[in-house]
Protein backbone atom coordinates (compact mmCIF):
# COMPACT_ATOMS: atom_id res chain seq x y z
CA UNK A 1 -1.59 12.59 17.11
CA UNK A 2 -2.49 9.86 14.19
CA UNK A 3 -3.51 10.48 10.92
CA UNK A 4 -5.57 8.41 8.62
CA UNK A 5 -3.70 7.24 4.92
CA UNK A 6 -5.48 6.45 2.38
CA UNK A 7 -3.55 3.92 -0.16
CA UNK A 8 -5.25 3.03 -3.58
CA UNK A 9 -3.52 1.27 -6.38
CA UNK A 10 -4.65 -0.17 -9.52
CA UNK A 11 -6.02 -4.13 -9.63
CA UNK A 12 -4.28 -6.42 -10.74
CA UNK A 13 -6.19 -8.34 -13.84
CA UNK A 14 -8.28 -11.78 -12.76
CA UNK A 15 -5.90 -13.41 -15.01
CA UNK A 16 -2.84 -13.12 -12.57
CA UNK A 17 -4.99 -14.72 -10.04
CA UNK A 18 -4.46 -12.15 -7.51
CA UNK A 19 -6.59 -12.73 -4.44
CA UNK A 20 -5.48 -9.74 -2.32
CA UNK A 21 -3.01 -7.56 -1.41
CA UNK A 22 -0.14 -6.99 1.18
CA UNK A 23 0.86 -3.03 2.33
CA UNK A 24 3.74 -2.46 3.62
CA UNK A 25 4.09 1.05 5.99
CA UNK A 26 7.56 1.68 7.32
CA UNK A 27 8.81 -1.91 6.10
CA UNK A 28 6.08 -3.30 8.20
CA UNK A 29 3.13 -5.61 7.22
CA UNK A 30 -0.38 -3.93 7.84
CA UNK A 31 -3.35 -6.59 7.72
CA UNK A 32 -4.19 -7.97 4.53
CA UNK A 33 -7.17 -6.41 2.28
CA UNK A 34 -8.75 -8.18 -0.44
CA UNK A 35 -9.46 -4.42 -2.49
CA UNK A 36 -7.04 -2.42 -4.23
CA UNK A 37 -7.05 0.30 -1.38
CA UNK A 38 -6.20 0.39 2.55
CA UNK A 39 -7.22 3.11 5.33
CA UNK A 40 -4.57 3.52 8.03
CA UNK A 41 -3.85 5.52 10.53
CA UNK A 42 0.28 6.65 10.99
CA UNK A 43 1.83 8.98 13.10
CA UNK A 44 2.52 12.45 11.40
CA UNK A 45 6.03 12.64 9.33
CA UNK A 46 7.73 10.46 6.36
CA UNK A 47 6.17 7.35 5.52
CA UNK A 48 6.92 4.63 3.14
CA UNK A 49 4.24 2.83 2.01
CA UNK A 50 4.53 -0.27 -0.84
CA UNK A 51 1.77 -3.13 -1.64
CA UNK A 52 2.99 -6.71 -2.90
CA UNK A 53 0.08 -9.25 -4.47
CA UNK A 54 -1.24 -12.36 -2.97
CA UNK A 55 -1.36 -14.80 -5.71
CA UNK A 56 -1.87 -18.87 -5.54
CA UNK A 57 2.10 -19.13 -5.56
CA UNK A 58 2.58 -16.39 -2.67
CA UNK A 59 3.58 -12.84 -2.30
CA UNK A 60 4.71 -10.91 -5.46
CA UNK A 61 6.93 -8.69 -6.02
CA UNK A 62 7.01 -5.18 -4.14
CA UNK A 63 5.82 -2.12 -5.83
CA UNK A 64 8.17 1.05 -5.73
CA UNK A 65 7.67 2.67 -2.57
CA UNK A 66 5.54 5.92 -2.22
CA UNK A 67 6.43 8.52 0.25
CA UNK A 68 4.25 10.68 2.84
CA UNK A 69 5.17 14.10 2.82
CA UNK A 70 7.55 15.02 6.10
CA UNK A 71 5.09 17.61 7.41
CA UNK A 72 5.98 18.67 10.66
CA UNK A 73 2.11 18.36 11.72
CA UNK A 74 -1.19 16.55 11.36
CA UNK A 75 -1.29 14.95 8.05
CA UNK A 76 -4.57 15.56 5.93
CA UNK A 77 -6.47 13.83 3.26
CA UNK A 78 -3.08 12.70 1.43
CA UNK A 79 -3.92 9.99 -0.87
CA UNK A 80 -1.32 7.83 -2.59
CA UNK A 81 -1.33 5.54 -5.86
CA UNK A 82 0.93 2.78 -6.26
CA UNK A 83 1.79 1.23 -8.91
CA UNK A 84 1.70 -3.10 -9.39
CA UNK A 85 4.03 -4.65 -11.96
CA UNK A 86 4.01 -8.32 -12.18
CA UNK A 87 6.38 -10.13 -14.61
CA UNK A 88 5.50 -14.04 -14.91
């Protein structure tokens, strides 16, 4: 049974010229969103999750990853906060 993940992360400021973001679950590309926060649904157990930036000259760099708890069951409300360094 699927869960819904809720990702958040702080924005990037409009002087990095970041247009939206790219999440990564698993190593895996989920659709592109434009805020600094995704809904997903996963599959219960341990999930890596890490966001990259969408600027004018591409993707950025990867955050660190962020981890799901391994619950052996249906995941509830976990929210996660990633963290966005770029270096120019």
């Amino acid at each position: 049974m699927a869960a819904q993940v809720k990702v958040s992360w702080d924005p990037r400021p409009a002087e990095e010229q970041v247009s939206g973001y790219r999440v990564f679950v698993d190593d895996v590309a989920a659709p592109d969103v434009t805020v600094p926060e995704a809904t997903m649904e996963i599959e219960p157990g341990r999930h890596k999750f890490e966001v990259a930036p969408l600027c004018a000259w591409g993707v950025g760099p990867l955050s660190d990853p962020v981890y799901t708890p391994a619950l052996p069951g249906k995941c509830v409300n976990v929210q996660l906060s990633i963290s966005i360094n770029i270096t120019i």
